[in-house]
C-alpha atoms as a PDB file:
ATOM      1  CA  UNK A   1      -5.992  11.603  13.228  1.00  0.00           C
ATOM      2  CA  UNK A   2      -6.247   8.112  13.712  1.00  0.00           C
ATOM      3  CA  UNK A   3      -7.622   6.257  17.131  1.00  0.00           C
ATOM      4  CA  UNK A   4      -5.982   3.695  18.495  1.00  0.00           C
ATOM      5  CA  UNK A   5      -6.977   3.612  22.184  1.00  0.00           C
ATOM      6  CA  UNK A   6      -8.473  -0.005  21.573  1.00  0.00           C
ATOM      7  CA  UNK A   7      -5.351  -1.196  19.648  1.00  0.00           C
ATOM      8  CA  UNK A   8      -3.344  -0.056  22.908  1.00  0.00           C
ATOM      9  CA  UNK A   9      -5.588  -1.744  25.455  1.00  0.00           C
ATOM     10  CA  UNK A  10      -5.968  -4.914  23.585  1.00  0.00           C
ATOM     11  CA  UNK A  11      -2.196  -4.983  23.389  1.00  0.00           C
ATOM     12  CA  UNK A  12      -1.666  -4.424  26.958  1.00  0.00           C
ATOM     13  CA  UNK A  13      -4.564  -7.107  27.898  1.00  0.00           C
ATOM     14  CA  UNK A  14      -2.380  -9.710  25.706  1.00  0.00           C
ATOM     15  CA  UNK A  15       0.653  -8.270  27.605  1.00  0.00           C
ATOM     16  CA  UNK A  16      -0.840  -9.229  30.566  1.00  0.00           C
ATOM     17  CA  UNK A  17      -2.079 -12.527  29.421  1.00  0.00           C
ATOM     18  CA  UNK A  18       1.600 -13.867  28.490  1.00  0.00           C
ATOM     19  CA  UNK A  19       2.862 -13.335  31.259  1.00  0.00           C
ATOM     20  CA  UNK A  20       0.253 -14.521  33.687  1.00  0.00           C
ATOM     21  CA  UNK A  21      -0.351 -18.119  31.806  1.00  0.00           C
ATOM     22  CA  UNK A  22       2.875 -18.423  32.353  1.00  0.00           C
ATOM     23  CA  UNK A  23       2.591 -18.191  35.882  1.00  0.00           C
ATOM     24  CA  UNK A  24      -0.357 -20.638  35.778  1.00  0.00           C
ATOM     25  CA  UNK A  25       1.305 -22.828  34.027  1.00  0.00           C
ATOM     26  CA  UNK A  26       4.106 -23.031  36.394  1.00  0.00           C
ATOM     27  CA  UNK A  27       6.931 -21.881  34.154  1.00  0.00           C
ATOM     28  CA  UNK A  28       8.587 -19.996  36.592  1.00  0.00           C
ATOM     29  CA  UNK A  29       8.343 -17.751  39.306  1.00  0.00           C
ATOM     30  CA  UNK A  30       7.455 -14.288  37.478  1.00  0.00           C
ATOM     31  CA  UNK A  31       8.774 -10.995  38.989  1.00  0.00           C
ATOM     32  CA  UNK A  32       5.808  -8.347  40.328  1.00  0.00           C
ATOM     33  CA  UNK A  33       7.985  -5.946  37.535  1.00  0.00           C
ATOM     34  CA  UNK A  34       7.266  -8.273  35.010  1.00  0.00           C
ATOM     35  CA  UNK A  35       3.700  -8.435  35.391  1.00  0.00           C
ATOM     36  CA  UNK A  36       3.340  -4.420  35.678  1.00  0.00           C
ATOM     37  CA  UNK A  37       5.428  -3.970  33.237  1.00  0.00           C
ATOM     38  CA  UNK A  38       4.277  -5.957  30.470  1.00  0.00           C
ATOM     39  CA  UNK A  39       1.173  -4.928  29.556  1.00  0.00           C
ATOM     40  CA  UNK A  40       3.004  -1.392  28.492  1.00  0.00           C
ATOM     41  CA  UNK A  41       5.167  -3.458  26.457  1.00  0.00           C
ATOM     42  CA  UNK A  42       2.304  -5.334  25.436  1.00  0.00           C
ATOM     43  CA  UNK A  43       0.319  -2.082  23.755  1.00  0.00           C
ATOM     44  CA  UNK A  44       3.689  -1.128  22.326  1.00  0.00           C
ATOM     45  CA  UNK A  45       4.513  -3.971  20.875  1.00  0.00           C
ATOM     46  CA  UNK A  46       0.636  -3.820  19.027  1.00  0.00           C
ATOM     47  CA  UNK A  47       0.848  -0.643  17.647  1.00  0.00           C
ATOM     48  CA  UNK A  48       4.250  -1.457  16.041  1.00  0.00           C
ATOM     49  CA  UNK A  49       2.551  -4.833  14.644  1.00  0.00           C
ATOM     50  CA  UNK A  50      -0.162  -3.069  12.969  1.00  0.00           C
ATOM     51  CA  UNK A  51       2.501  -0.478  11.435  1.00  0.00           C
ATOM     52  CA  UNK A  52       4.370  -3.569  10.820  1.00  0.00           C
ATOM     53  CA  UNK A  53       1.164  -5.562   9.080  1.00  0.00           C
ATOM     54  CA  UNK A  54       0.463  -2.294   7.021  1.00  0.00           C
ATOM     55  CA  UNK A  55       4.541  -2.195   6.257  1.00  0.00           C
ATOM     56  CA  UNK A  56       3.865  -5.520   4.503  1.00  0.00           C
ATOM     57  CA  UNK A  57       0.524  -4.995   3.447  1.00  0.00           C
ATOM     58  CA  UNK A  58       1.747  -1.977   1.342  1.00  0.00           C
ATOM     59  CA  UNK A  59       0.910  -2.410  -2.372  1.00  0.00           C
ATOM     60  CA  UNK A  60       5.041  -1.858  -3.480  1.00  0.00           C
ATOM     61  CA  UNK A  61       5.561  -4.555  -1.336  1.00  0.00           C
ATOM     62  CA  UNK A  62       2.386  -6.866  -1.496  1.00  0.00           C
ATOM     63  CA  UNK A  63       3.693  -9.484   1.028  1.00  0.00           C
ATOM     64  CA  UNK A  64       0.192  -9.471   2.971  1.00  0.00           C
ATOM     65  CA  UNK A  65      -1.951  -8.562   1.130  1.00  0.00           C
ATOM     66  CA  UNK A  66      -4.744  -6.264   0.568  1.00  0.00           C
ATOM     67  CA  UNK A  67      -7.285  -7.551   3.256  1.00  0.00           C
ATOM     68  CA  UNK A  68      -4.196  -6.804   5.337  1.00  0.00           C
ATOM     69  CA  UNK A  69      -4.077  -3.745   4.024  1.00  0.00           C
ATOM     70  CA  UNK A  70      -7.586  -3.093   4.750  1.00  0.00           C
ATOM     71  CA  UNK A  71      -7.175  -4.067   8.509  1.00  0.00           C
ATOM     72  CA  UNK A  72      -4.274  -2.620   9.776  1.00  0.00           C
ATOM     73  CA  UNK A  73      -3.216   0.812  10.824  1.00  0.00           C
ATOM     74  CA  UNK A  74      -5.524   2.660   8.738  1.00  0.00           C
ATOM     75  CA  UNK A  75      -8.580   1.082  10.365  1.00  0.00           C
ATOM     76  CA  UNK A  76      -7.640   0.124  13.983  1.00  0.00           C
ATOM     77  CA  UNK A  77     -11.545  -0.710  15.414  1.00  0.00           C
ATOM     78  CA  UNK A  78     -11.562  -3.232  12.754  1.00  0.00           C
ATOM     79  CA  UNK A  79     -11.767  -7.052  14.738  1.00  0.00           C
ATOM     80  CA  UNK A  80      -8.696  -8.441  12.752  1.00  0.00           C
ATOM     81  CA  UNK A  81      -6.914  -5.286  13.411  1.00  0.00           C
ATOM     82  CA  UNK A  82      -8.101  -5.701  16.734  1.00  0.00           C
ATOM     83  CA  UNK A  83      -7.048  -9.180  16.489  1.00  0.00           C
ATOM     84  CA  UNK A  84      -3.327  -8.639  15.167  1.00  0.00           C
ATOM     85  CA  UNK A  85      -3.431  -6.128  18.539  1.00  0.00           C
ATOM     86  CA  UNK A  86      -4.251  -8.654  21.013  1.00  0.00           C
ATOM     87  CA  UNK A  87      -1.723 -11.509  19.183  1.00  0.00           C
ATOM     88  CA  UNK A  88       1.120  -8.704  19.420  1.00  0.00           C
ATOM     89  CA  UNK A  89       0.671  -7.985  22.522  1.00  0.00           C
ATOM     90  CA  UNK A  90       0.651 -11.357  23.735  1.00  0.00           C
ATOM     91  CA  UNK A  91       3.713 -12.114  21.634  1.00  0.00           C
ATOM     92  CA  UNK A  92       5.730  -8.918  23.310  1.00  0.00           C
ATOM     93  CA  UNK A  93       7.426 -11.178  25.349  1.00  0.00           C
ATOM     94  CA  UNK A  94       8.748 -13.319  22.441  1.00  0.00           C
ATOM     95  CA  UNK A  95       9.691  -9.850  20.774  1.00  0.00           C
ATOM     96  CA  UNK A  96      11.225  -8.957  24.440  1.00  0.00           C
ATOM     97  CA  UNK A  97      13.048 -12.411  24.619  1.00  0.00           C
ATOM     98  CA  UNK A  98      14.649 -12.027  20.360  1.00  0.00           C
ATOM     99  CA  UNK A  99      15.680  -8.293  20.589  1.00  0.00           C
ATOM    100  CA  UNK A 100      17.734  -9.685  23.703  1.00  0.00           C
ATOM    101  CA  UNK A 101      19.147 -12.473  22.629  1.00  0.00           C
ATOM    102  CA  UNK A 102      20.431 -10.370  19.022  1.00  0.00           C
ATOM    103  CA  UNK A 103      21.540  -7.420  21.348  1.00  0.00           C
ATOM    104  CA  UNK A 104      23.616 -10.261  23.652  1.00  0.00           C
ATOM    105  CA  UNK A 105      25.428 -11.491  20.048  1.00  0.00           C
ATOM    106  CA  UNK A 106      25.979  -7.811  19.100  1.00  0.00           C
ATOM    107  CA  UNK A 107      27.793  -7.191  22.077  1.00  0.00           C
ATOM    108  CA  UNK A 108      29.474 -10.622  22.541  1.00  0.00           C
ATOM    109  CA  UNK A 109      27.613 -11.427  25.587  1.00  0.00           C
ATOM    110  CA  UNK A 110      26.143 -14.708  26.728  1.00  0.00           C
ATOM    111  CA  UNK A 111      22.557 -14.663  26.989  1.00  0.00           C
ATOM    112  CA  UNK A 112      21.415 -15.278  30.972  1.00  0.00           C
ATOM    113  CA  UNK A 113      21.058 -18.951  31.311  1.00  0.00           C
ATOM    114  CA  UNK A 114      18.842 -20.294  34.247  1.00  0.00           C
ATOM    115  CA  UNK A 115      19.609 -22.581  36.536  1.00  0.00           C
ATOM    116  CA  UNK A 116      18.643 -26.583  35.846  1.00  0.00           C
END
């Protein structure tokens, strides 16, 4: 069976990143949920990018590539598997922000809109 402890905590530490430069930067005020909450989004959201990068990396499909294919699920301690962890992590906000908006047009419902 295949490890991925490090792919998980490298995917929660960009979960936490996101969220907290944003903060830094100002963006917003940032809910305490938000901040707990992300980093478990964040190591979910890098274990379905590696099975997403070895998806694509797949020889039927070939859209990666084989040094993808190399570096994804099948060989997690790997640094640019480790890498595409940490970068899906961070981006599990983005991921987050897109399933909402397509779920709002699903539905018919306005996305929330913040105040100007």
């Amino acid at each position: 069976m295949l490890d991925h402890r490090e792919t998980m905590l490298l995917g929660a530490l960009g979960g936490f990143l996101s969220p907290a430069i944003g903060v830094m930067r100002s963006q917003g005020p940032s809910s305490w949920g938000v901040l707990v909450l992300a980093p478990v989004g964040g190591a979910l959201a890098a274990v379905g990018g590696l099975l997403l990068v070895r998806m694509l990396a797949d020889p039927d499909l070939n859209v990666l590539g084989q040094v993808f294919l190399e570096n994804s699920w099948g060989a997690p301690e790997r640094p640019i598997a480790l890498a595409i962890a940490l970068l899906f992590g961070f981006s599990g906000t983005l991921f987050s922000r897109l399933a909402l908006t397509a779920t709002g047009q699903l539905t018919g419902a306005a996305p929330p809109t913040r105040p100007v």
